[in-house]
C-alpha atoms as a PDB file:
ATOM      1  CA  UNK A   1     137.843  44.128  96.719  1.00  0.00           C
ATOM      2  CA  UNK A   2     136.654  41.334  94.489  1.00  0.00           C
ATOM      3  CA  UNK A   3     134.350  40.583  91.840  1.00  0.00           C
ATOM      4  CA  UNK A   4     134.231  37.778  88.929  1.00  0.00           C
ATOM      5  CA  UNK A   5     136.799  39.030  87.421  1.00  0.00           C
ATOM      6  CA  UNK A   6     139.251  40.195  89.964  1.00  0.00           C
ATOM      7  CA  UNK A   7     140.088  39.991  93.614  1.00  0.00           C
ATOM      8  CA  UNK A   8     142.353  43.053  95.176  1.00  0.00           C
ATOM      9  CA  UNK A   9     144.067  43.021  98.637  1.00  0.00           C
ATOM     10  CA  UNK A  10     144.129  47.215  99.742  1.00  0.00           C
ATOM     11  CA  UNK A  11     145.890  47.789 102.803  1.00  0.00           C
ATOM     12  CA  UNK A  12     146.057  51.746 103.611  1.00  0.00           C
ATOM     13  CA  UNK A  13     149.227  53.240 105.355  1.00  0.00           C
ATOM     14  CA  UNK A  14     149.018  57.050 106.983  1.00  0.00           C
ATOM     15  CA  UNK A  15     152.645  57.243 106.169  1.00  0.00           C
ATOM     16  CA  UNK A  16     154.189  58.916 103.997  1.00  0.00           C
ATOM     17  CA  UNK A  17     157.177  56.647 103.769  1.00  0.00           C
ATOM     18  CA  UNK A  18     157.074  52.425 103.550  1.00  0.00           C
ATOM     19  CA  UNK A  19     159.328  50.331 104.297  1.00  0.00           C
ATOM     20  CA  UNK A  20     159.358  46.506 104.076  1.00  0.00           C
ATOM     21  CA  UNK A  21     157.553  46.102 107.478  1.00  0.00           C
ATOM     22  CA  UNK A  22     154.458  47.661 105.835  1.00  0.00           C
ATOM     23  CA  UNK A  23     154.174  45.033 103.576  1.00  0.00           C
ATOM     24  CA  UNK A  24     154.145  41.806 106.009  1.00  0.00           C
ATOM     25  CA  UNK A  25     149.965  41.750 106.335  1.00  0.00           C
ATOM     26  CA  UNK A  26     149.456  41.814 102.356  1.00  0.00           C
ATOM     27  CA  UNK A  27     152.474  38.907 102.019  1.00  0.00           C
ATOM     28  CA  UNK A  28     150.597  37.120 104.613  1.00  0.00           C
ATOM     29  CA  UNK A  29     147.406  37.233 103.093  1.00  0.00           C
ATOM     30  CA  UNK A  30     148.659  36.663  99.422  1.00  0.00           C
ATOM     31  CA  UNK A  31     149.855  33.479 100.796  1.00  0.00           C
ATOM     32  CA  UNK A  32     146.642  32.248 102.030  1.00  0.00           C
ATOM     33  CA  UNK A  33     145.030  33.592  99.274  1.00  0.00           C
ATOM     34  CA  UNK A  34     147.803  33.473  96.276  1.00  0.00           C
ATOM     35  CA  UNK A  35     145.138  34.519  93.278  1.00  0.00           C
ATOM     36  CA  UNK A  36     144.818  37.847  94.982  1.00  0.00           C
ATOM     37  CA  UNK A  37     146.230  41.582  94.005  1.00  0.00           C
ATOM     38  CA  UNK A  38     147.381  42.685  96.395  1.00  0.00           C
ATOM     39  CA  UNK A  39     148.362  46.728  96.742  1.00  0.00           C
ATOM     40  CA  UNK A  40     149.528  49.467  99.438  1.00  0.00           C
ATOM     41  CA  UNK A  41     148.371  52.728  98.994  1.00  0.00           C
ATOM     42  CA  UNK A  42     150.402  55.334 101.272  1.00  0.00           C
ATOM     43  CA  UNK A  43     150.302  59.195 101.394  1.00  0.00           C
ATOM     44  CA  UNK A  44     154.195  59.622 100.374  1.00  0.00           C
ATOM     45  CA  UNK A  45     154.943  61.040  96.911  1.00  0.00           C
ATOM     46  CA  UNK A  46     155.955  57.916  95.248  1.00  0.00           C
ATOM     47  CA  UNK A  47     155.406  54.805  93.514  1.00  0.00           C
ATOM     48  CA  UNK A  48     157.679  51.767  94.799  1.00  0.00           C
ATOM     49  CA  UNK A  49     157.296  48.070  94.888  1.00  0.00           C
ATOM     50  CA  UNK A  50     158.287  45.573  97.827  1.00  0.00           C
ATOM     51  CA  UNK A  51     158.153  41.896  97.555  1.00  0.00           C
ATOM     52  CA  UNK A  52     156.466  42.326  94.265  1.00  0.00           C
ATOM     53  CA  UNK A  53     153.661  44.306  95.703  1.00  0.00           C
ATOM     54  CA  UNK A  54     152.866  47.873  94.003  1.00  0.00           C
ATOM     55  CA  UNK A  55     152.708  50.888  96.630  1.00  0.00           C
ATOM     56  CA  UNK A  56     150.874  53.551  95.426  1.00  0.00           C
ATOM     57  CA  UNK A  57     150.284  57.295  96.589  1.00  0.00           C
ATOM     58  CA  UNK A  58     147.013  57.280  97.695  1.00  0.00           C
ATOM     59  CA  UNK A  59     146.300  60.388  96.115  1.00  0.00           C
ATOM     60  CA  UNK A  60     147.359  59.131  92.714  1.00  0.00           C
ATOM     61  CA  UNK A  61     145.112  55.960  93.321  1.00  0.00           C
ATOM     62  CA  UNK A  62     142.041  58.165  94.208  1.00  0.00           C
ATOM     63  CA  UNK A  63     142.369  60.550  91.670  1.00  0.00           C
ATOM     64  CA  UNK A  64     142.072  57.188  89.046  1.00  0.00           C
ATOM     65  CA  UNK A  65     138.767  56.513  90.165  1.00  0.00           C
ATOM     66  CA  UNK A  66     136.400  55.692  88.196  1.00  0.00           C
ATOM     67  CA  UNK A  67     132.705  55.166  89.041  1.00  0.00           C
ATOM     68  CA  UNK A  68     131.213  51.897  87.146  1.00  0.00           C
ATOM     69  CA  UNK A  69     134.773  50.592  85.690  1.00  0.00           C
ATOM     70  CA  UNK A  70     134.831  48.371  88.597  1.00  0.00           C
ATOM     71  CA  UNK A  71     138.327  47.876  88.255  1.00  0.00           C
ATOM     72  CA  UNK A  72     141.646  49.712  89.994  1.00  0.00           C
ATOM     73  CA  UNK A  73     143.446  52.263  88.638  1.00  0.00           C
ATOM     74  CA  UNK A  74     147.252  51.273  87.022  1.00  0.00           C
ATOM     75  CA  UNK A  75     146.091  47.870  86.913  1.00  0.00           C
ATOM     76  CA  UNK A  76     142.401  47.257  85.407  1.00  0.00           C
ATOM     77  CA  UNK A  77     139.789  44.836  85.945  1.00  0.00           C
ATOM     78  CA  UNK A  78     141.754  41.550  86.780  1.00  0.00           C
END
């Protein structure tokens, strides 16, 4: 997602537990693309970070939605 004000990386897990591994495509793309957000959403219960990048229940993400803010839920616009 990206717009003049922000660009987000979203990568979507099934699982409902992450582990490091789940992280590697969002590392690999913040480093080709540093100025990005990027964010895993997963269907576990909780919130966790790994290598600096938020996971998120996908449920809680969802549920933050906003139609028109044009930003993402826990972190805003950019």
């Amino acid at each position: 997602m990206y717009g003049a004000t922000h660009f987000f990386a979203v990568e979507v897990k099934k699982s409902d537990r992450v582990r490091g591994d789940d992280v590697r495509g969002l590392l690999v793309f913040r480093k080709d693309y540093p100025e990005c957000r990027p964010i895993l959403l997963h269907r576990g219960p909780g919130w966790l970070e790994i290598d600096a990048i938020p996971c998120w229940p996908v449920e809680d993400f969802r549920s933050g939605l906003r139609p028109g803010y044009g930003g993402v839920p826990g972190i805003g616009a950019g």
